[in-house]
Each structure stands twice: as C-alpha cells, then as structure tokens.
Protein backbone atom coordinates (compact mmCIF):
# COMPACT_ATOMS: atom_id res chain seq x y z
CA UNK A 1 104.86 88.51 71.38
CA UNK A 2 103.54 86.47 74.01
CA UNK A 3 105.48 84.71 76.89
CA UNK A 4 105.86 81.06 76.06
CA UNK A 5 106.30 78.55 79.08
CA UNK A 6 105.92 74.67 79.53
CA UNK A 7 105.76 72.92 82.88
CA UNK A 8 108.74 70.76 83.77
CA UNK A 9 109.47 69.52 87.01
CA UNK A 10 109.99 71.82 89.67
CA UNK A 11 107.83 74.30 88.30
CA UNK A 12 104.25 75.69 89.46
CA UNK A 13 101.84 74.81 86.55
CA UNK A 14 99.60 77.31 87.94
CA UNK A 15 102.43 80.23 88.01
CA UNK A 16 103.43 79.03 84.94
CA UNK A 17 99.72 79.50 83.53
CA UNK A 18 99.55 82.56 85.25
CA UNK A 19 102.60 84.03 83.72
CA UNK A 20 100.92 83.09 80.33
CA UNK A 21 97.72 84.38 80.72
CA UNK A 22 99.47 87.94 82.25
CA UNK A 23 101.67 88.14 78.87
CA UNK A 24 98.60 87.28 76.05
CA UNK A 25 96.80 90.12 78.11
CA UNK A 26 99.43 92.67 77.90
CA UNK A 27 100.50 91.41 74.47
CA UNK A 28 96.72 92.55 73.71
CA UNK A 29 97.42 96.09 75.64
CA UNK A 30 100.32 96.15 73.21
CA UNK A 31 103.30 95.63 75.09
CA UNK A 32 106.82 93.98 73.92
CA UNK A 33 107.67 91.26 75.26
CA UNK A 34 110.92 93.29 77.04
CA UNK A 35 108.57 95.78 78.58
CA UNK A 36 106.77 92.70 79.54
CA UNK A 37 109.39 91.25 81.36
CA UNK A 38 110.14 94.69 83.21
CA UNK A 39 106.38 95.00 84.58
CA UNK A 40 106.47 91.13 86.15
CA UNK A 41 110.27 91.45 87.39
CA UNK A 42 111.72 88.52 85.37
CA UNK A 43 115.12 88.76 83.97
CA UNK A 44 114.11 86.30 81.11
CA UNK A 45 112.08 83.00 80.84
CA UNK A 46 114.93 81.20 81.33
CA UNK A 47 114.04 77.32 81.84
CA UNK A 48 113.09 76.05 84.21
CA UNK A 49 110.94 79.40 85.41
CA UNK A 50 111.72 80.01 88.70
CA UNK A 51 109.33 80.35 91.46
CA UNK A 52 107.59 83.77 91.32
CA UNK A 53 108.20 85.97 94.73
CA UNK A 54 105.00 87.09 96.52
CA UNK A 55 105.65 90.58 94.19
CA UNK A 56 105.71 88.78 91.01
CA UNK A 57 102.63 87.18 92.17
CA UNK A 58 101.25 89.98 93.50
CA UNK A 59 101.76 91.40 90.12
CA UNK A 60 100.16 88.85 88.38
CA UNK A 61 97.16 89.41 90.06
CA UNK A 62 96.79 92.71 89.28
CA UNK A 63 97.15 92.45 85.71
CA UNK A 64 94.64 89.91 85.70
CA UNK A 65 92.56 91.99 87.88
CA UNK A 66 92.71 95.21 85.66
CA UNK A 67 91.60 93.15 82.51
CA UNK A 68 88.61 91.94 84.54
CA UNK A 69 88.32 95.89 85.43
CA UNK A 70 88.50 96.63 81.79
CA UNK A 71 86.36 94.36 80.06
CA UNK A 72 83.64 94.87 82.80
CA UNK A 73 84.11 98.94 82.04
CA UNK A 74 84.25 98.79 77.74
CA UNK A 75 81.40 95.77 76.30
CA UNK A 76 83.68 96.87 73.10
CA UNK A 77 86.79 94.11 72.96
CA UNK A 78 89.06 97.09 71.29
CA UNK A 79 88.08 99.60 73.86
CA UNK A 80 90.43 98.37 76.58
CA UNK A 81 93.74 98.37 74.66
CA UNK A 82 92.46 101.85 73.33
CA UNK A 83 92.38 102.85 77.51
CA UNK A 84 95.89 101.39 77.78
CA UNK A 85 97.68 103.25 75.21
CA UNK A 86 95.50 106.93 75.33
CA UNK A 87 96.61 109.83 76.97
CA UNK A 88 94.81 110.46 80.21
CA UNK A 89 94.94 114.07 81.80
CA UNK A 90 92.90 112.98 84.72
CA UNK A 91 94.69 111.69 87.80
CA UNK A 92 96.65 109.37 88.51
CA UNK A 93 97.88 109.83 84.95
CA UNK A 94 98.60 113.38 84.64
CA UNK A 95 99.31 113.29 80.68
CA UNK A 96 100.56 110.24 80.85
CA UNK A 97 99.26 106.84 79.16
CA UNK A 98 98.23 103.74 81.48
CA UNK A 99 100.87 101.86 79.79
CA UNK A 100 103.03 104.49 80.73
CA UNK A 101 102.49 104.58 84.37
CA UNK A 102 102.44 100.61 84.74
CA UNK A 103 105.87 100.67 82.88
CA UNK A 104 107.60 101.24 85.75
CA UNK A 105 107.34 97.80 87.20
CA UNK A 106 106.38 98.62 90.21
CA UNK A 107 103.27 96.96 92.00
CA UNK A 108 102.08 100.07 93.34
CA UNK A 109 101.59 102.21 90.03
CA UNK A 110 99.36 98.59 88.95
CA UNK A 111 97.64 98.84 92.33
CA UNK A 112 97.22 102.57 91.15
CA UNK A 113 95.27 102.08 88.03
CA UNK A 114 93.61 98.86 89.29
CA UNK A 115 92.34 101.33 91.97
CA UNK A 116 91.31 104.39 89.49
CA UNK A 117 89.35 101.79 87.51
CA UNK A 118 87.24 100.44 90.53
CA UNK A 119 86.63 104.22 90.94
CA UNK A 120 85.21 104.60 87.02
CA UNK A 121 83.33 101.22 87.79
CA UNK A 122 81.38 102.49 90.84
CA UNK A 123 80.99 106.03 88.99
CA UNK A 124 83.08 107.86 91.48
CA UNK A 125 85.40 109.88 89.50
C-alpha cells in the first residue's frame, strides 16, 4: 500500500511529494505500509502532514538515493526488489536481508546500504 497525501495549506508540496515518491518505492521493495511508517519516523499520515525534521528528510533522501543506486546496479526492473528482500551473507548484512537492516528506522543502517551499494557500483567489494 502506498502512502497517500494531498497538499493543504500549511504543508510542503515538495515533502509531501517526497513522502509519496519514498512510499511507491518501498511499496515496490515490498514493504507494508506500517513498516513504512517505522523507516521515515511518522506516527501516521495524519492530516495535515506535519513538517518533516531534518531526519525524516534526511531519510527521504536516502531512499530515493538507494533506488537511483539500484536501478543504476540491475538494467532488470525486478532485480532491485529481488536485492531488497534476499539474504546477503556479505557485510554489512551478515545473513540478514536489506529490508531487514533498513527496518530499523534508523538513518544510519540507510546510510549503510546506500554506502555498500556505491561500493558494488564502483566494483569495490
């Protein structure tokens, strides 16, 4: 499910597109819309949305920022969800999924994976 939001006055229309194009990307990773909520640190979507913090934003920048990572990395559409939700025994993952380690909320483990796919980009592994 993906994050619906409208501008109405007092709002950002560019967080407000932001938050948008952050939830149809991780709806596409696969993510429920609660886990959704967890990773950008909003309680709900309560109306009106209320200004994003510099972390929220931060974290929206990342998201959108790993996607650009991932579709550069896979010319396959499918392969980037595939990334998201497979095992990985490599670090930073240690076992664990991508999902998995972004699940936490926190803007480091995004930083993290953002990081580990510039790595596979520049074929430093």
């Amino acid at each position: 499910m993906v994050l619906k939001a409208s501008v109405s006055s007092g709002e950002s229309p560019s967080e407000v597109r932001g938050i948008q194009v952050a939830s149809r990307i991780m709806t596409g990773w696969g993510l429920t819309l609660e886990r959704q909520l967890r990773i950008l640190d909003l309680n709900s979507l309560s109306r009106p949305v209320p200004r994003l913090t510099s972390c929220q934003l931060r974290k929206l920048s990342l998201i959108l920022n790993i996607h650009a990572s991932l579709k550069e990395l896979f010319s396959n559409p499918e392969n980037p969800a595939c990334f998201m939700n497979a095992a990985n025994y490599n670090a930073p993952f240690f076992g664990k999924t991508p999902l998995m380690v972004i699940g936490s909320g926190k803007a480091s483990d995004l930083q993290c994976l953002l990081d580990h796919l510039y790595h596979l980009q520049s074929g430093s592994w």
